[in-house]
Protein backbone atom coordinates (compact mmCIF):
# COMPACT_ATOMS: atom_id res chain seq x y z
CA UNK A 1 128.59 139.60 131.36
CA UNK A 2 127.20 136.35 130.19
CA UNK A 3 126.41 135.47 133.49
CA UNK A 4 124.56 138.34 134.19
CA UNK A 5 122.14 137.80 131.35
CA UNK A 6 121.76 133.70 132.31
CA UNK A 7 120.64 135.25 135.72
CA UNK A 8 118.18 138.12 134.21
CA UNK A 9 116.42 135.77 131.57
CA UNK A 10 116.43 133.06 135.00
CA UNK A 11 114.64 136.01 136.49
CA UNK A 12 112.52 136.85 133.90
CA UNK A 13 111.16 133.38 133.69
CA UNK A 14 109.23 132.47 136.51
CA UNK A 15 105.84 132.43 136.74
CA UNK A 16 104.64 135.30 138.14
CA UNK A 17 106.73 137.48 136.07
CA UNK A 18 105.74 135.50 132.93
CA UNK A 19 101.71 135.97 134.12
CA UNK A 20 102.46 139.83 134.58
CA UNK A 21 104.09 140.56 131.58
CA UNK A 22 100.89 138.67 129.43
CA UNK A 23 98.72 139.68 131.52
CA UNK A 24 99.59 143.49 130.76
CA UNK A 25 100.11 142.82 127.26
CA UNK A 26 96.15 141.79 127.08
CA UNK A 27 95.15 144.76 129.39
CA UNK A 28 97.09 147.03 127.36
CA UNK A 29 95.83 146.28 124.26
CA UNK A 30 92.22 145.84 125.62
CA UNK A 31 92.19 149.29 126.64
CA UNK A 32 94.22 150.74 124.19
CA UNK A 33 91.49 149.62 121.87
CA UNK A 34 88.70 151.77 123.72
CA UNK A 35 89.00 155.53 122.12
CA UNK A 36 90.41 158.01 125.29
CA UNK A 37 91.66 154.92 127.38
CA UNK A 38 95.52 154.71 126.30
CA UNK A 39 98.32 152.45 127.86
CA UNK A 40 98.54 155.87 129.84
CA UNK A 41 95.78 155.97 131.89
CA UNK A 42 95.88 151.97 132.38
CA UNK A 43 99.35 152.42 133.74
CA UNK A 44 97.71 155.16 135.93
CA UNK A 45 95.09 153.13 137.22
CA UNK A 46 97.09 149.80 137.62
CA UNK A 47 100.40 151.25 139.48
CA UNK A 48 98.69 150.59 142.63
CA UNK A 49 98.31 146.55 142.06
CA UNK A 50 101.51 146.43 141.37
CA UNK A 51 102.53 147.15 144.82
CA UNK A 52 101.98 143.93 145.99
CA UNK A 53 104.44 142.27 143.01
CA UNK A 54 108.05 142.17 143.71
CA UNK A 55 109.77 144.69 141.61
CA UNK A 56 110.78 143.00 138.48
CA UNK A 57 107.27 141.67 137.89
CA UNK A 58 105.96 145.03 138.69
CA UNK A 59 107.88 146.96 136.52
CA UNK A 60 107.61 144.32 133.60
CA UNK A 61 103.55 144.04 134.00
CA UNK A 62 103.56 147.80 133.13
CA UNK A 63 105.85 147.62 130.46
CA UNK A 64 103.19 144.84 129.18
CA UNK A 65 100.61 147.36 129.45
CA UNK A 66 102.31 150.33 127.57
CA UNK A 67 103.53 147.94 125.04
CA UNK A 68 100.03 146.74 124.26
CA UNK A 69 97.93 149.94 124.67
CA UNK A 70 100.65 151.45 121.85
CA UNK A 71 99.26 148.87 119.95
CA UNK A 72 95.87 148.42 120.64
CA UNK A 73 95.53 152.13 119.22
CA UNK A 74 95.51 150.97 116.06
CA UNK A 75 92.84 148.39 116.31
CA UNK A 76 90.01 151.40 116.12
CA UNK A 77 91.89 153.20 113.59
CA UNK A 78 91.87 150.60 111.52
CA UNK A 79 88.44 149.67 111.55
CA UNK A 80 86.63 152.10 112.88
CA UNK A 81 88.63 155.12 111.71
CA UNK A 82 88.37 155.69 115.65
CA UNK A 83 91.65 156.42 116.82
CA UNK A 84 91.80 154.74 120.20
CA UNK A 85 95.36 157.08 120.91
CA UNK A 86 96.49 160.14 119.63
CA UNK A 87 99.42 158.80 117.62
CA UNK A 88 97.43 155.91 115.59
CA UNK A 89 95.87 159.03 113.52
CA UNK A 90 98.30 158.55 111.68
CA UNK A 91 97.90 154.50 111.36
CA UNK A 92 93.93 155.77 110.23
CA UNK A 93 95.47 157.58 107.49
CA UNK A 94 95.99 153.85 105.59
CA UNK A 95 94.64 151.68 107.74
CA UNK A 96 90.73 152.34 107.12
CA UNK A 97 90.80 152.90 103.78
CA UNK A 98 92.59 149.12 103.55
CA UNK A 99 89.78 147.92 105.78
CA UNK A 100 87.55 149.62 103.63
CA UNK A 101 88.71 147.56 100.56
CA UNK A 102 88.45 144.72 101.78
CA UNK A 103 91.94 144.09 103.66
CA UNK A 104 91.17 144.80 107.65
CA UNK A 105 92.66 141.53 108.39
CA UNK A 106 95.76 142.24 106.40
CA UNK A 107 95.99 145.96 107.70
CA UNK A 108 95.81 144.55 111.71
CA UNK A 109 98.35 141.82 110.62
CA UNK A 110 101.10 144.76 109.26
CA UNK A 111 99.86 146.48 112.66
CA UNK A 112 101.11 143.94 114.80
CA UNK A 113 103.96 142.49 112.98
CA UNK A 114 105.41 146.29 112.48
CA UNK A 115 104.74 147.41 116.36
CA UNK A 116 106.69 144.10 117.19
CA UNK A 117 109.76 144.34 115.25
CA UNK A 118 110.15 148.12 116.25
CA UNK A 119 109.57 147.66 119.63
CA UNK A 120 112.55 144.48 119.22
CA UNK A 121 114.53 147.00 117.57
CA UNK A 122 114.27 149.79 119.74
CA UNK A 123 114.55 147.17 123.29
CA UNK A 124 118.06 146.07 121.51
CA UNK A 125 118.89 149.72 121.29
CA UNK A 126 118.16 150.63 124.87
CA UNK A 127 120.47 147.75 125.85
CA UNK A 128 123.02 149.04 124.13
CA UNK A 129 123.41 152.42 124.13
CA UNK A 130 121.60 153.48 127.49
CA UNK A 131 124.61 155.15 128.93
CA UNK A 132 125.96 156.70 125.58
CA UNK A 133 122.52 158.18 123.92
CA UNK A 134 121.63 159.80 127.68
CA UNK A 135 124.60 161.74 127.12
CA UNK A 136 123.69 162.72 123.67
CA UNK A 137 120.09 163.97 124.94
CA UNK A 138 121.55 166.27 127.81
CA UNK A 139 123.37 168.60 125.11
CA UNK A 140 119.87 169.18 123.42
CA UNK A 141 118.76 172.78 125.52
CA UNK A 142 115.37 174.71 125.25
CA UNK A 143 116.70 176.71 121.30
CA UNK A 144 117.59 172.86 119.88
CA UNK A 145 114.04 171.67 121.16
CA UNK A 146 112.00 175.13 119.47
CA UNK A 147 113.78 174.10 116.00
CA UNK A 148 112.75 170.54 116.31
CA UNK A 149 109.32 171.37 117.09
CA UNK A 150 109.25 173.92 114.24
CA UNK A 151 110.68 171.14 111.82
CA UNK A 152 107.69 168.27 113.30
CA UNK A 153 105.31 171.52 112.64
CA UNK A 154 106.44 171.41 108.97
CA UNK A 155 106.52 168.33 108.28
CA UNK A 156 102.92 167.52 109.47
CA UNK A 157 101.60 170.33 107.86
CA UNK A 158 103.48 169.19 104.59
CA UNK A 159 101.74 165.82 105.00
CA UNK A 160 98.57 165.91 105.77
CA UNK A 161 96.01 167.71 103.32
CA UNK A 162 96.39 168.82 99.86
CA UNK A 163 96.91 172.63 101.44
CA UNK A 164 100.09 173.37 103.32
CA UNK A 165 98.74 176.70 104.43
CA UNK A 166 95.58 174.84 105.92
CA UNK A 167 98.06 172.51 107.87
CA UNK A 168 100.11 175.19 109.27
CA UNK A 169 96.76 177.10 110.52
CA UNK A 170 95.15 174.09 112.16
CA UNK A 171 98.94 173.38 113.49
CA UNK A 172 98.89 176.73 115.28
CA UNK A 173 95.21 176.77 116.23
CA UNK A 174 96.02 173.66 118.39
CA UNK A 175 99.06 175.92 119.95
CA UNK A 176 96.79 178.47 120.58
CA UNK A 177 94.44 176.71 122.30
CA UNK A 178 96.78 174.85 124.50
CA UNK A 179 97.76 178.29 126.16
CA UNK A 180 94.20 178.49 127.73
CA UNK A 181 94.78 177.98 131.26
CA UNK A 182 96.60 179.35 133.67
CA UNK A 183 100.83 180.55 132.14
CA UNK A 184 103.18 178.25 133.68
CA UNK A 185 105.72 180.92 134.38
CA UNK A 186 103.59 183.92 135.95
CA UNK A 187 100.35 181.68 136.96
CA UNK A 188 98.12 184.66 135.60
CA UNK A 189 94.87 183.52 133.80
CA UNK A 190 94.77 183.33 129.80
CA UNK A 191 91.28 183.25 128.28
CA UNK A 192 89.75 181.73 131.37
CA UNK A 193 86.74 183.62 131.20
CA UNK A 194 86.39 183.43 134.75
CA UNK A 195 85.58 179.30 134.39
CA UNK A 196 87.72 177.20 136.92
CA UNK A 197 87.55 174.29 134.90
CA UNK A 198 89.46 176.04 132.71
CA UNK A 199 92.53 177.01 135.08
CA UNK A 200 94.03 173.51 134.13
CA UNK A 201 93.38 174.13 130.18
CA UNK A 202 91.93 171.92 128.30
CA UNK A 203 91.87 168.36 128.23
CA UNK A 204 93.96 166.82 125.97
CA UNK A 205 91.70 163.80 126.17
CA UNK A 206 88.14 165.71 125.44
CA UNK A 207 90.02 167.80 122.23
CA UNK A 208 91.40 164.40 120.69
CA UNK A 209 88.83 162.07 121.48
CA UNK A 210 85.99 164.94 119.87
CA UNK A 211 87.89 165.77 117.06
CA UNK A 212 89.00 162.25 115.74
CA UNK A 213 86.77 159.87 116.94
CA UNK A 214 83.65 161.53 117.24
CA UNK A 215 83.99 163.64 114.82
CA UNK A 216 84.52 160.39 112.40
CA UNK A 217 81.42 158.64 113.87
CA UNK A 218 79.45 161.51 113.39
CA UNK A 219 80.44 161.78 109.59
CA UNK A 220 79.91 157.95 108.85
CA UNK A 221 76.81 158.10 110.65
CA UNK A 222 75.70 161.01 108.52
CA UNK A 223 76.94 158.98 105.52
CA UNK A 224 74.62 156.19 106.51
CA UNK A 225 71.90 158.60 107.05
CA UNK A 226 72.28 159.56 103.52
CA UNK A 227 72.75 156.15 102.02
CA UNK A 228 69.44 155.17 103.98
CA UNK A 229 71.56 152.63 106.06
CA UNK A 230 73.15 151.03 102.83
CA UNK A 231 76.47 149.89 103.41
CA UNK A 232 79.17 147.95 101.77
CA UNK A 233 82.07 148.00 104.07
CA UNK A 234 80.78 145.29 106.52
CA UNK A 235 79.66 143.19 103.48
CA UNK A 236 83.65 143.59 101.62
CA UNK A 237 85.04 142.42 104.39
CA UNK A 238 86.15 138.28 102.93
CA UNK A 239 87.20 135.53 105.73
CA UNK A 240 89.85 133.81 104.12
CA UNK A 241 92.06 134.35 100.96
CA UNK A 242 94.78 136.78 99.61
CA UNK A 243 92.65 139.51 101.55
CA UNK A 244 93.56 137.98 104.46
CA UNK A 245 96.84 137.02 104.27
CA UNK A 246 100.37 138.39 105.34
CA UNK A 247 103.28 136.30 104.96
CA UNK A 248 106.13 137.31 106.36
CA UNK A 249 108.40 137.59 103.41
CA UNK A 250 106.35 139.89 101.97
CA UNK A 251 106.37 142.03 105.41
CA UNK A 252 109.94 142.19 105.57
CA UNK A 253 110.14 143.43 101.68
CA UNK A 254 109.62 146.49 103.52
CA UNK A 255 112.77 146.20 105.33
CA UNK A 256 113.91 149.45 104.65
CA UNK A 257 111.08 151.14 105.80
CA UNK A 258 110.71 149.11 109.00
CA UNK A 259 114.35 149.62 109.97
CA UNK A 260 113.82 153.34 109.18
CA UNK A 261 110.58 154.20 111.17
CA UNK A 262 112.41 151.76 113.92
CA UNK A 263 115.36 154.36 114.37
CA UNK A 264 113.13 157.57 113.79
CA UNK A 265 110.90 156.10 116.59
CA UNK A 266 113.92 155.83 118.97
CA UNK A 267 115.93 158.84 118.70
CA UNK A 268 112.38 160.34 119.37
CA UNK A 269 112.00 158.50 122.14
CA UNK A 270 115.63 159.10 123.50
CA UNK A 271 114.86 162.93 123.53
CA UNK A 272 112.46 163.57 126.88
CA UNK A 273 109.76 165.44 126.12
CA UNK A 274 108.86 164.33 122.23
CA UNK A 275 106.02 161.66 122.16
CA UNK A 276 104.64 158.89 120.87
CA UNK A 277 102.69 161.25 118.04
CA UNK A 278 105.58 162.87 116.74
CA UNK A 279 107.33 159.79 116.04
CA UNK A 280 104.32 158.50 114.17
CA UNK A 281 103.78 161.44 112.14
CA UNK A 282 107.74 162.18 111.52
CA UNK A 283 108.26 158.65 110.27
CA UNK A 284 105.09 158.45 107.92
CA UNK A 285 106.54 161.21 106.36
CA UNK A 286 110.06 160.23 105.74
CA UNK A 287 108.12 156.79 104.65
CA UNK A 288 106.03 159.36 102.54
CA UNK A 289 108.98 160.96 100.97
CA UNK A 290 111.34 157.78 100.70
CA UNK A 291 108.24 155.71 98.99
CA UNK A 292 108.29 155.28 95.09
CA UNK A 293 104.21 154.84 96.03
CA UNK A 294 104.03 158.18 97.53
CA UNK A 295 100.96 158.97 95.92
CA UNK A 296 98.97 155.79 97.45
CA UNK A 297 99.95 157.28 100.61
CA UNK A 298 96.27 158.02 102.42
CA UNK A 299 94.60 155.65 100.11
CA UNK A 300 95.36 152.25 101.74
CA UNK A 301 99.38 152.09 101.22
CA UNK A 302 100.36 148.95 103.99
CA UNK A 303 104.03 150.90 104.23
CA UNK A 304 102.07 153.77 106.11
CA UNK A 305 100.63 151.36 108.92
CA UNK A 306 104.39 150.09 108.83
CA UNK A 307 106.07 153.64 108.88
CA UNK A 308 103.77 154.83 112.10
CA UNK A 309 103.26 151.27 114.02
CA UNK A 310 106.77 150.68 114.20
CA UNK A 311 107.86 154.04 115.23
CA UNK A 312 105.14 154.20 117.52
CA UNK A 313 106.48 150.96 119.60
CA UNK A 314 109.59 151.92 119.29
CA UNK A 315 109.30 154.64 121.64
CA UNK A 316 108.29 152.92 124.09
CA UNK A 317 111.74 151.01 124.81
CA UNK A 318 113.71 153.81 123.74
CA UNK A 319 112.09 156.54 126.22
CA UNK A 320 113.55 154.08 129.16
CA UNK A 321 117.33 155.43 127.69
CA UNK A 322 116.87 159.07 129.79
CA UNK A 323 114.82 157.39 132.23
CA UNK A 324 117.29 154.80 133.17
CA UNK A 325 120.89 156.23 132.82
CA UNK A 326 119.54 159.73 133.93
CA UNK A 327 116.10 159.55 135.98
CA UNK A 328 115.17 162.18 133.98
CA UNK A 329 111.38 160.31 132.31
CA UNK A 330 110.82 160.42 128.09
CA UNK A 331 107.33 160.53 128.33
CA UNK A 332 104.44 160.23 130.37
CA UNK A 333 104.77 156.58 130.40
CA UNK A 334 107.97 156.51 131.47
CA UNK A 335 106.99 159.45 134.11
CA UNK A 336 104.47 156.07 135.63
CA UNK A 337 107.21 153.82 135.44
CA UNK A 338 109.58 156.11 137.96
CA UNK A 339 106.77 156.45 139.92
CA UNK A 340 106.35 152.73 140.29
CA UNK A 341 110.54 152.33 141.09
CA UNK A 342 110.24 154.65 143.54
CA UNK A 343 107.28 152.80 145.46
CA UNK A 344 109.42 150.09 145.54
CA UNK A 345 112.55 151.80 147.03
CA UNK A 346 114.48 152.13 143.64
CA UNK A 347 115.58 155.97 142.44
CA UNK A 348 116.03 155.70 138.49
CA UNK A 349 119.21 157.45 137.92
CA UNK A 350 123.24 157.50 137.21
CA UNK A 351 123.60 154.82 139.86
CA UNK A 352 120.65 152.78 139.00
CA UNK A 353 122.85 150.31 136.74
CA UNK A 354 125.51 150.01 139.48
CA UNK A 355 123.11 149.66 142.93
CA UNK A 356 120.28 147.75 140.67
CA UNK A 357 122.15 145.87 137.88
CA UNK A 358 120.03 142.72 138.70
CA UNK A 359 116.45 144.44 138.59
CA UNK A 360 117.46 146.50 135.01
CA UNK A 361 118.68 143.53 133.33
CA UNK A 362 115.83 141.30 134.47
CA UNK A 363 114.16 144.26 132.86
CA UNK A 364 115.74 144.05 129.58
CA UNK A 365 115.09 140.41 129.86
CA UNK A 366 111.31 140.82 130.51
CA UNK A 367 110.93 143.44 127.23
CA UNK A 368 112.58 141.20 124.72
CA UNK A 369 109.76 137.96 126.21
CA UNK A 370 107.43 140.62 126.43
CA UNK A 371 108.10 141.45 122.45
CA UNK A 372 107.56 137.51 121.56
CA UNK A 373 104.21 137.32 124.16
CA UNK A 374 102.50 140.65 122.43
CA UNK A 375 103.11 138.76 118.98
CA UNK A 376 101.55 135.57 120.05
CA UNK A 377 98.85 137.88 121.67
CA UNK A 378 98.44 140.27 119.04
CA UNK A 379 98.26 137.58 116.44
CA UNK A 380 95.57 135.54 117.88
CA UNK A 381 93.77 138.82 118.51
CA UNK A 382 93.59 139.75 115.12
CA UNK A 383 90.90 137.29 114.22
CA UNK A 384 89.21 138.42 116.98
CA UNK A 385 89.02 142.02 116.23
CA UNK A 386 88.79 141.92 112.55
CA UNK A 387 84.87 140.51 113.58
CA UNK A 388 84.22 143.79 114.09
CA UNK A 389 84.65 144.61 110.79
CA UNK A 390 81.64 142.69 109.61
CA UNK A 391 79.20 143.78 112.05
CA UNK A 392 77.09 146.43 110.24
CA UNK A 393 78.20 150.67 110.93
CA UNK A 394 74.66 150.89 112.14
CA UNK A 395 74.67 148.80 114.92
CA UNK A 396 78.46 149.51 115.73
CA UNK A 397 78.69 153.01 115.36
CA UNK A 398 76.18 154.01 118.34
CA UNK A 399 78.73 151.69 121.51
CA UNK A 400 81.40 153.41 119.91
CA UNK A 401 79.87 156.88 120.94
CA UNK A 402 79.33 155.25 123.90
CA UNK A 403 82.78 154.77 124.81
CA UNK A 404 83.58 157.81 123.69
CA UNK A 405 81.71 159.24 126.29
CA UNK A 406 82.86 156.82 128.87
CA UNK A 407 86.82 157.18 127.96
CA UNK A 408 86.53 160.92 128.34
CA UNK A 409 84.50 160.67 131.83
CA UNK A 410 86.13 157.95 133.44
CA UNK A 411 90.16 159.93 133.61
CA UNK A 412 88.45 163.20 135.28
CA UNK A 413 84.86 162.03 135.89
CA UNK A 414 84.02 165.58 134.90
CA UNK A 415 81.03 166.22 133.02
CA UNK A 416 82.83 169.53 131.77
CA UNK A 417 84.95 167.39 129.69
CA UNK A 418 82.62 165.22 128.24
CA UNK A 419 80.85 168.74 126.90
CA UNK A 420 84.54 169.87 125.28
CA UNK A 421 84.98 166.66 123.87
CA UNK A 422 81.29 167.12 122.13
CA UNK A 423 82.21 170.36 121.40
CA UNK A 424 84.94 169.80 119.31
CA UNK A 425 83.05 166.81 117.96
CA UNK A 426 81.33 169.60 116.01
CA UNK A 427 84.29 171.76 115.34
CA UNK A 428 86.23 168.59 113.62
CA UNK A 429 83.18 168.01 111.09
CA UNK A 430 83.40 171.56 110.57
CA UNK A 431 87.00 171.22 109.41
CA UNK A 432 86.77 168.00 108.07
CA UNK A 433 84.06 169.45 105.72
CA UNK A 434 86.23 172.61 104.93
CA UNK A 435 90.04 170.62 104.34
CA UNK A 436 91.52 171.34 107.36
CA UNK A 437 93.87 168.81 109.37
CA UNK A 438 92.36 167.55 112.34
CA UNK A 439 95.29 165.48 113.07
CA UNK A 440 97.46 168.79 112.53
CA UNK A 441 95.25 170.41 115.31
CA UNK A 442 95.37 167.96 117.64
CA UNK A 443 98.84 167.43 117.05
CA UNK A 444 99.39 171.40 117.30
CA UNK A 445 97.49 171.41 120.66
CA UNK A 446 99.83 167.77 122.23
CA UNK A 447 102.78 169.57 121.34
CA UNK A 448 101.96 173.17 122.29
CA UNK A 449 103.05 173.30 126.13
CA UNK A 450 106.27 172.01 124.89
CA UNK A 451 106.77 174.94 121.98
CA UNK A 452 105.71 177.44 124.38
CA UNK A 453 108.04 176.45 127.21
CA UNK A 454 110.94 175.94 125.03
CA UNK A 455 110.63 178.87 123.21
CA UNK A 456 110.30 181.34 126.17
CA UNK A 457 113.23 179.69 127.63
CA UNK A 458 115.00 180.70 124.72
CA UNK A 459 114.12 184.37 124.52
CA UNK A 460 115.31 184.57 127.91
CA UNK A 461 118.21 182.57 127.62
CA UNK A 462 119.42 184.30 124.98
CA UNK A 463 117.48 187.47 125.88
CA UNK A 464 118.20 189.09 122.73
CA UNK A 465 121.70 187.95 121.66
CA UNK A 466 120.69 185.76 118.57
CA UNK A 467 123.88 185.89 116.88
CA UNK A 468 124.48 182.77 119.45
CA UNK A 469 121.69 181.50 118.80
CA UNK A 470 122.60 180.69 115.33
CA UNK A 471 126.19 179.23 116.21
CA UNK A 472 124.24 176.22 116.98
CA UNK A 473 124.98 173.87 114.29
CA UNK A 474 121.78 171.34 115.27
CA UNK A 475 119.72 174.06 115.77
CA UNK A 476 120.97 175.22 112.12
CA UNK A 477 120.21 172.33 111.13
CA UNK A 478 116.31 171.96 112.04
CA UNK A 479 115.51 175.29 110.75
CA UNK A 480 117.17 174.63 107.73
CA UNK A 481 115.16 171.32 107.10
CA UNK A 482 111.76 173.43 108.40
CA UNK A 483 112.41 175.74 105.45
CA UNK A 484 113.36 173.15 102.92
CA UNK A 485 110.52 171.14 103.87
CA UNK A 486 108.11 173.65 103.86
CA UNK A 487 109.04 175.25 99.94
CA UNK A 488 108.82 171.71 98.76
CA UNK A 489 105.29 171.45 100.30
CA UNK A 490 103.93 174.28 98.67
CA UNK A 491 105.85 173.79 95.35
CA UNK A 492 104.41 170.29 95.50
CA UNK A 493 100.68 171.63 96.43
CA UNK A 494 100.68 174.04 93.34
CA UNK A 495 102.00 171.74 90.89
CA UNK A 496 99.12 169.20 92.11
CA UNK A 497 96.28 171.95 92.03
CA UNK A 498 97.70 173.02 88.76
């Protein structure tokens, strides 16, 4: 054993491997910065250099790049209140309004430091328990997958907004609208209107990118419209001082909360399917509820960057568990990384460990440098970004459009989608004006393919026998919590509006 992981750190260190696993860190969180360019699409893009690496630096450099787009998500959100991936909306939430205060260089520094020591926590996990937590994700069928999306419905509709009720209808407004297309099962067309862009549905890309990002620039350039192009954010913003400073002992008084969002992060990322977002959003609210400063929550409370950062990154060693030990990919992500095994003659899989024990603990060796290279990285970065704080919303607000535009084109190079994407530019001021979630709809709309799938798979699995239905204790279990959570949301939103 201990010879096997002298050889995979003597592996991990050359070089080449050391050059690929920085250089995707920087790529990663480069582009994970830019609104609508994710770690996803890099790793899309990028596979093909990677065929001329040998397979541990191949594998590692994208590992680089999904670790530091995760990140780089934030870096808008924070600043820009510009979500630069779905799943930092939830980073926005208390992130901007800290930059807003004052504390953007504090806010990126509990950004880094959190996405670090999740994704440490969640690489030691996957080393771990790979083989045992596979097994655990295989007994999970299409009823125990319905209830957990009905309890992440809940929950984010319980958290987000003072109205419950609002939550819940932007939840299923984003369901609804991810059913435009063509049905997966009987390829007939669903409010198509006869438009073959539409056959594919819509893009996921245009929807989030309009409703969080655009629809945010559009409201702060409004603001400054108002203000006659006064400002104060740019001029809060301090260089030095207890604004700017994080030591660590104060970051790891939040312990409990890290080590929390850390395990919430990977059990979500163990289960294929889940996301990124619903890891951020489930552990902001169990950070939320756990809190004694639950009311700061939204208002610039650092636990909330901590709560979504770290579960966010932890994912993204944690979704390599199915992927590994079972071929079977968490996420997107990990759908790229198979991909990229496969060019180079390895089939993830139950005999991956045995035929390709060298190349998976290289690999494990390569995450846990990568972890220490993306906090060097991220660190020096933050003084970097943080300039962007001072730099008037006038002039700043306009490139961000800009890329807007660009991260929605560049993925389909379809001017259709840039015209969704302004589309529900409009339709997110429209609800951001009248109290309704935007996250919840986008969220709604990320996660709708999966409700609909698993829940049609369980009408005919069960095909109308529901009295077996309830013999499963998990499944018992999530619908319980949905309804628990959901009374206390509403007995919570009357006592407030009382």
């Amino acid at each position: 054993m201990l010879e096997q992981i002298a050889s995979a750190f003597e592996a991990a260190f050359t070089l080449w491997n050391l050059i690929a696993i920085c250089g995707g860190i920087v790529l990663g969180i480069v582009i994970g910065a830019i609104p609508g360019l994710g770690s996803v699409t890099a790793m899309a893009v990028l596979i093909p250099v990677t065929y001329y690496m040998s397979p541990l630096a191949a594998i590692a450099f994208l590992v680089g790049v999904n670790k530091g787009g995760t990140s780089g998500g934030a870096i808008p959100a924070i600043l820009l209140n510009s979500p630069g991936t779905p799943e930092a909306a939830a980073t926005a939430l208390d992130g901007h309004p800290m930059a807003k205060r004052g504390e953007a260089k504090r806010a990126l520094k509990f950004a880094i430091f959190s996405s670090v020591t999740g994704d440490m926590i969640s690489d030691g996990m996957l080393i771990l328990l790979v083989v045992p937590f596979a097994a655990v994700a295989l007994q999970f069928g299409p009823l125990e997958y319905t209830c957990v999306l009905l309890f992440a419905f809940a929950l984010l509709a319980g958290i987000t907004g003072d109205s419950p009720l609002k939550g819940i209808i932007a939840i299923f407004l984003g369901v609804f609208l991810a059913t435009v297309g063509l049905d997966p099962v009987h390829s007939s067309q669903r409010m198509t209107f006869g438009q073959v862009n539409l056959y594919d549905g819509l893009s996921l890309t245009s929807l989030a990118i309009g409703a969080l990002a655009l629809s945010s620039v559009v409201i702060e350039m409004l603001g400054l419209g108002r203000s006659g192009g006064r400002e104060s954010f740019s001029l809060e913003q301090p260089r030095s001082g207890a604004a700017t400073a994080l030591p660590f002992r104060e970051f790891f008084s939040y312990w409990r909360t890290i080590l929390r969002s850390s395990m919430i992060g990977s059990f979500v990322g163990m289960l294929p399917g889940l996301g990124v977002t619903l890891a951020a959003f489930l552990s902001y609210g169990a950070a939320r509820r756990a809190s004694p400063n639950r009311d700061r929550f939204g208002t610039g409370e650092p636990e909330g960057i901590i709560a979504t950062e770290a579960a966010n990154s932890a994912v993204v060693g944690a979704n390599l568990v199915p992927t590994i030990a079972l071929g079977i990919p968490g996420n997107i992500a990990a759908a790229l990384l198979i991909g990229a095994l496969v060019m180079h003659g390895i089939v993830p899989g139950p005999f991956m460990l045995t035929l390709h024990g060298d190349l998976v603990y290289g690999l494990f060796a390569s995450m846990i440098i990568a972890n220490v290279i993306h906090l060097v990285v991220g660190r020096l970065g933050v003084n970097l970004w943080v300039q962007f704080a001072v730099i008037p919303r006038g002039v700043i607000l306009p490139p961000v459009i800009l890329f807007c535009i660009i991260g929605v084109y560049l993925p389909s190079q379809s001017l259709w989608d840039v015209g969704v994407m302004l589309i529900f530019a409009g339709i997110g001021v429209a609800m951001a004006r009248t109290g309704f979630s935007l996250v919840c709809l986008v969220i709604g709309f990320l996660l709708g393919d999966l409700f609909e799938t698993s829940l049609r798979q369980t009408l005919l699995l069960y095909n109308g026998k529901y009295v077996e239905a309830i013999l499963s204790p998990v499944a018992l279990l999530f619908m319980a919590l949905t309804i628990g959570v959901m009374v206390r949301a509403f007995i919570m939103a009357r006592r407030k509006n009382a």
